[in-house]
C-alpha atoms as a PDB file:
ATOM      1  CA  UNK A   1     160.831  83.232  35.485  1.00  0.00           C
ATOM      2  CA  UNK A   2     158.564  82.406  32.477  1.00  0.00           C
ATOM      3  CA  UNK A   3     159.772  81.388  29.223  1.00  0.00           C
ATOM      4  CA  UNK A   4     158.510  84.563  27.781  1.00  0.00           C
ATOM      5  CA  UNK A   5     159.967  86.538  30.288  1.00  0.00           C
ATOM      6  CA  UNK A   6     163.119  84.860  29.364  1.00  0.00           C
ATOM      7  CA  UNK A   7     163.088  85.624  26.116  1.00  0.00           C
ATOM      8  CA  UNK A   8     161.826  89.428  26.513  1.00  0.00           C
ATOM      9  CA  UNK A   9     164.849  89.733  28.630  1.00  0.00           C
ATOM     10  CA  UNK A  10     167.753  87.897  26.465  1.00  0.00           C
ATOM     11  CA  UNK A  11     166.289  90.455  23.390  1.00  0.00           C
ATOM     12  CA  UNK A  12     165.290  93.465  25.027  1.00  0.00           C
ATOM     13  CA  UNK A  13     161.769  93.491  24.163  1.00  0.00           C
ATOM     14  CA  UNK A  14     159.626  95.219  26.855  1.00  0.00           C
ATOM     15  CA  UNK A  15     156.143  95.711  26.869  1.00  0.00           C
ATOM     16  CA  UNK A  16     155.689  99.870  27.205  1.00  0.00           C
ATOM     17  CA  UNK A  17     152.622 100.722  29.507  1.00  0.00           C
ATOM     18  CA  UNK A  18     152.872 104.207  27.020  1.00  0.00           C
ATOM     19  CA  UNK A  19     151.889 101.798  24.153  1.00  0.00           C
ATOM     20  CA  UNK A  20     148.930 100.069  26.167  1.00  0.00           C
ATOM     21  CA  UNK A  21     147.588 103.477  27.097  1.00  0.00           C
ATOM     22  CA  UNK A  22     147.332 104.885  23.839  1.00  0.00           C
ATOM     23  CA  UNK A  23     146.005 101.843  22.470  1.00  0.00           C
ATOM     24  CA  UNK A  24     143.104 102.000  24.879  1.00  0.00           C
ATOM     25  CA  UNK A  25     142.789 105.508  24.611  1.00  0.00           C
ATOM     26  CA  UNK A  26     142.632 105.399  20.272  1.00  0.00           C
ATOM     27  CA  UNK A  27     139.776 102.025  21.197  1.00  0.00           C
ATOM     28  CA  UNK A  28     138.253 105.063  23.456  1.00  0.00           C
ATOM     29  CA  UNK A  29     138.002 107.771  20.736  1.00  0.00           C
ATOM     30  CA  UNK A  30     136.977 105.508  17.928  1.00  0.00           C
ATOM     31  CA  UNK A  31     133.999 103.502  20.011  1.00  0.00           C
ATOM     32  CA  UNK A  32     133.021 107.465  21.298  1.00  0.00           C
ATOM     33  CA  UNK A  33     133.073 108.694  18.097  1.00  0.00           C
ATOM     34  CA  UNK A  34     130.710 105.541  16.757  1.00  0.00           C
ATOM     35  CA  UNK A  35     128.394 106.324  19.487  1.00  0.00           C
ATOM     36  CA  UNK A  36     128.167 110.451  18.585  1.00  0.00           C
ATOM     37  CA  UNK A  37     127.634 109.147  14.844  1.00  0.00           C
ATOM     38  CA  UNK A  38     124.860 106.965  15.716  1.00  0.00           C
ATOM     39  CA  UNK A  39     123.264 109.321  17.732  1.00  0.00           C
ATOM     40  CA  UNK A  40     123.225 111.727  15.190  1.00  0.00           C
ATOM     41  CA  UNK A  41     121.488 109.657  12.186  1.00  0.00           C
ATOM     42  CA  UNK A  42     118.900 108.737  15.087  1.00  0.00           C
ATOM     43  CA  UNK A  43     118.135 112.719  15.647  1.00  0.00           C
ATOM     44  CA  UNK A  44     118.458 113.082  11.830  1.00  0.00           C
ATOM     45  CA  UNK A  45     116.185 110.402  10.949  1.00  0.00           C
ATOM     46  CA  UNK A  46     113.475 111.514  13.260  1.00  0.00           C
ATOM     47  CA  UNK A  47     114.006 115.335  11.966  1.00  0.00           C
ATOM     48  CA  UNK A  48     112.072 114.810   9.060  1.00  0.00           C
ATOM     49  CA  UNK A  49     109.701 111.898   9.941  1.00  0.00           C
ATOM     50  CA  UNK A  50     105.829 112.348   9.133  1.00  0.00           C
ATOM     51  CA  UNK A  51     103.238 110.496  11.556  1.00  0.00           C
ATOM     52  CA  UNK A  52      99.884 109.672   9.889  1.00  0.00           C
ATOM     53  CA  UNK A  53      96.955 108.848  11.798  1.00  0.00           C
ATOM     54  CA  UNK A  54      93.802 107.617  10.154  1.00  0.00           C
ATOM     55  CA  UNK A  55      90.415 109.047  11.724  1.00  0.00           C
ATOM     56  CA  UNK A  56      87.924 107.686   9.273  1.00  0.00           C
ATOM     57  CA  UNK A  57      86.819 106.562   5.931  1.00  0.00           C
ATOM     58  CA  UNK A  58      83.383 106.249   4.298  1.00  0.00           C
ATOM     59  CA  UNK A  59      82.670 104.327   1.433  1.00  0.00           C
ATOM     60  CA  UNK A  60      80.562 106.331  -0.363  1.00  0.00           C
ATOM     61  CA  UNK A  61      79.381 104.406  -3.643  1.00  0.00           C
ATOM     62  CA  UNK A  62      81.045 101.283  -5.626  1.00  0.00           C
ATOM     63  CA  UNK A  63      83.157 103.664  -7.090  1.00  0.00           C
ATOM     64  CA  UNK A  64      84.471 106.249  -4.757  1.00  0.00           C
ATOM     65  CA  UNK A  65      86.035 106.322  -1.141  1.00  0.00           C
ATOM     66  CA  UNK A  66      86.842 108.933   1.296  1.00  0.00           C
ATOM     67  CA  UNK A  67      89.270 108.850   3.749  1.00  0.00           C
ATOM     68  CA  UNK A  68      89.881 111.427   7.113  1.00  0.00           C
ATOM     69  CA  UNK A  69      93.542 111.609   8.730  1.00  0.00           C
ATOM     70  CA  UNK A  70      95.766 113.725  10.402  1.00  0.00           C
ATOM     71  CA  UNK A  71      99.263 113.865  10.065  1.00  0.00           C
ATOM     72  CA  UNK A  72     102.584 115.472  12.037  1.00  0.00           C
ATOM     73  CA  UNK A  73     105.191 116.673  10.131  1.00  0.00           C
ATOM     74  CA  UNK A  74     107.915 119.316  10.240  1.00  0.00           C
ATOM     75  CA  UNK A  75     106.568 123.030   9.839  1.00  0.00           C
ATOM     76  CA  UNK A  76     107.472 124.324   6.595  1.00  0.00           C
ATOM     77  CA  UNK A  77     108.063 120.650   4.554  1.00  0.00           C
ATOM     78  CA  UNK A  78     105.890 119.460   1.603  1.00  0.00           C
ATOM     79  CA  UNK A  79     104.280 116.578   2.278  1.00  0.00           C
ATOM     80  CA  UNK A  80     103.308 113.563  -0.067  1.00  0.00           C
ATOM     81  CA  UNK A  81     100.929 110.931   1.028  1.00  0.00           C
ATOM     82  CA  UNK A  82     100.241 107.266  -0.381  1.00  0.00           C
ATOM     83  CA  UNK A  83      96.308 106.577   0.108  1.00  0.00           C
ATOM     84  CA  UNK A  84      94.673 103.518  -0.777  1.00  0.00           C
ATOM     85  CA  UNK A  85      91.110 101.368  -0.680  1.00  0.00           C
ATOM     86  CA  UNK A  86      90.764  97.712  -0.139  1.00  0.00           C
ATOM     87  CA  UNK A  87      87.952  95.079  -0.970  1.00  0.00           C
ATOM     88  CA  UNK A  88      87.126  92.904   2.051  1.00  0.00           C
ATOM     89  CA  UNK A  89      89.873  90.285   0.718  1.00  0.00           C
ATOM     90  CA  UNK A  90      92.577  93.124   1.177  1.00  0.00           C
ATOM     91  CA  UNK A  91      93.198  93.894  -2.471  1.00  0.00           C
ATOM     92  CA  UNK A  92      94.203  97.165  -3.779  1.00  0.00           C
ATOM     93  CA  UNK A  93      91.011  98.614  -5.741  1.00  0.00           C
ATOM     94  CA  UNK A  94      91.973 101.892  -5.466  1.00  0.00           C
ATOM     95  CA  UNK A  95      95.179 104.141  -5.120  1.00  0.00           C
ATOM     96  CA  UNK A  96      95.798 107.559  -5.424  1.00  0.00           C
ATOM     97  CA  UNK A  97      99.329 109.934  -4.105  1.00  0.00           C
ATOM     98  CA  UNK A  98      98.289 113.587  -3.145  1.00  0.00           C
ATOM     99  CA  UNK A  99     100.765 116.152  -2.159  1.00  0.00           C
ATOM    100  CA  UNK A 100     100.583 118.858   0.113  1.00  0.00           C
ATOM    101  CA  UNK A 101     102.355 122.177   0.092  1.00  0.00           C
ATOM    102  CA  UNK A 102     104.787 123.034   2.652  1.00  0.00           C
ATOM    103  CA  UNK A 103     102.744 124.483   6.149  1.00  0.00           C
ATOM    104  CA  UNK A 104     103.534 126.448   9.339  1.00  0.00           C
ATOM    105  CA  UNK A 105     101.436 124.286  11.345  1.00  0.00           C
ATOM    106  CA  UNK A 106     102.728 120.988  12.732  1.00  0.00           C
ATOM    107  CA  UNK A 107      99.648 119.497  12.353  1.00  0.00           C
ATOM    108  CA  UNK A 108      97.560 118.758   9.704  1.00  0.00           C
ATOM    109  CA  UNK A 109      94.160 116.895   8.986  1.00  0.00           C
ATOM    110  CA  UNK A 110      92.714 116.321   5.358  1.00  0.00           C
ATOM    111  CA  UNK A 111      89.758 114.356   3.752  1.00  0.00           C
ATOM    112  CA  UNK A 112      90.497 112.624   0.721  1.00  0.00           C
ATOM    113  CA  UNK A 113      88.503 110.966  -1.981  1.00  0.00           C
ATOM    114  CA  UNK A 114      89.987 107.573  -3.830  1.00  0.00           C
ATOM    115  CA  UNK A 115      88.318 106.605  -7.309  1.00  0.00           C
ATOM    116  CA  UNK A 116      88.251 102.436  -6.968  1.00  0.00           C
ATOM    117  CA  UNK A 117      87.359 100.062  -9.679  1.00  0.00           C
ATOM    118  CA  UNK A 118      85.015  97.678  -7.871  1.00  0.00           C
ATOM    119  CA  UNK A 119      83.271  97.819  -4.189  1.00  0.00           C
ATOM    120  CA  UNK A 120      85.700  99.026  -1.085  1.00  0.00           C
ATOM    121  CA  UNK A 121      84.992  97.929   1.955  1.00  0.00           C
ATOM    122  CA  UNK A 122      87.955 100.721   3.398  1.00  0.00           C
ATOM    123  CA  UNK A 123      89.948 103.299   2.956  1.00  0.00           C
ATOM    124  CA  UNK A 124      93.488 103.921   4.087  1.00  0.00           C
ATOM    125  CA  UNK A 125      96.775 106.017   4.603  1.00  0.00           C
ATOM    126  CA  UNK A 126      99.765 103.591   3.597  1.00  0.00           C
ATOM    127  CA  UNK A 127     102.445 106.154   3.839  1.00  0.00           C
ATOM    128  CA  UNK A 128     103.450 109.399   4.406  1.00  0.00           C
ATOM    129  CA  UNK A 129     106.919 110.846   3.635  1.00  0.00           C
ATOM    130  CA  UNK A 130     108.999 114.395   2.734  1.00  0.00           C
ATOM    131  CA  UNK A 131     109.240 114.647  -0.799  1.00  0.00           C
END
C-alpha cells in the first residue's frame, strides 16, 4: 500500500468517480460551448463582409482618374467604399469615399472618378465595408 493510500484510508478521504465525471463532463460543456461561440462570430463576421474586385482604371489627365470594380455584398446593405490613386512611387495623390445605397442585387459594378493633385500612374479600391 502507498503512502497516500495510507493516509486516504486512516482519514477517510476517497476519491468519488461521481466527482471525476462531472468534472469532465462541466470541461465538456464549457470547451463545447467555446467551440459553438466561435463558430458563430465566424458565420457573423462573414454575414456582412463586402468583396471588392478591381477591373480597371484609366488615368485620364494629370488631374483625374477613373477606376472600374465590382463588389459582393449583402442584398439590401449600404455600402461605403475607400478609393484611391497612386504616383508610380506609391503615394497617395488622390482619395475620395463614395457610398452606395442599399441594393437587391448581390452584385454590383461601378466606375468611379478620383480628382488627384499631381500625375497617377493608378487607380484603386482600398476598402470596402457596411456602413
Amino acid at each position: 500500500m502507498t503512502t497516500q493510500q495510507l493516509l486516504d484510508e486512516r482519514y477517510g478521504r476517497r476519491r468519488s468517480r461521481t466527482r471525476r465525471v462531472v468534472g469532465w463532463v462541466i470541461v465538456g460543456v464549457i470547451a463545447s460551448a467555446l467551440v459553438v461561440a466561435l463558430g458563430w462570430s465566424t458565420v457573423a463576421r462573414t454575414l456582412n463582409a463586402v468583396d471588392v474586385v478591381g477591373t480597371g482604371y484609366d488615368v485620364a489627365d494629370e488631374r483625374t482618374v477613373t477606376v472600374v470594380f465590382q463588389i459582393t455584398a449583402p442584398p439590401g446593405a449600404p455600402v461605403a467604399c475607400a478609393l484611391e490613386a497612386q504616383d508610380e512611387e506609391h503615394g497617395v495623390v488622390g482619395w475620395r469615399i463614395v457610398e452606395y445605397p442599399a441594393a437587391d442585387a448581390h452584385e454590383r459594378a461601378f466606375t468611379e472618378t478620383i480628382p488627384t493633385l499631381a500625375l497617377a500612374t493608378t487607380g484603386l479600391v482600398n476598402s470596402c465595408w457596411v456602413p
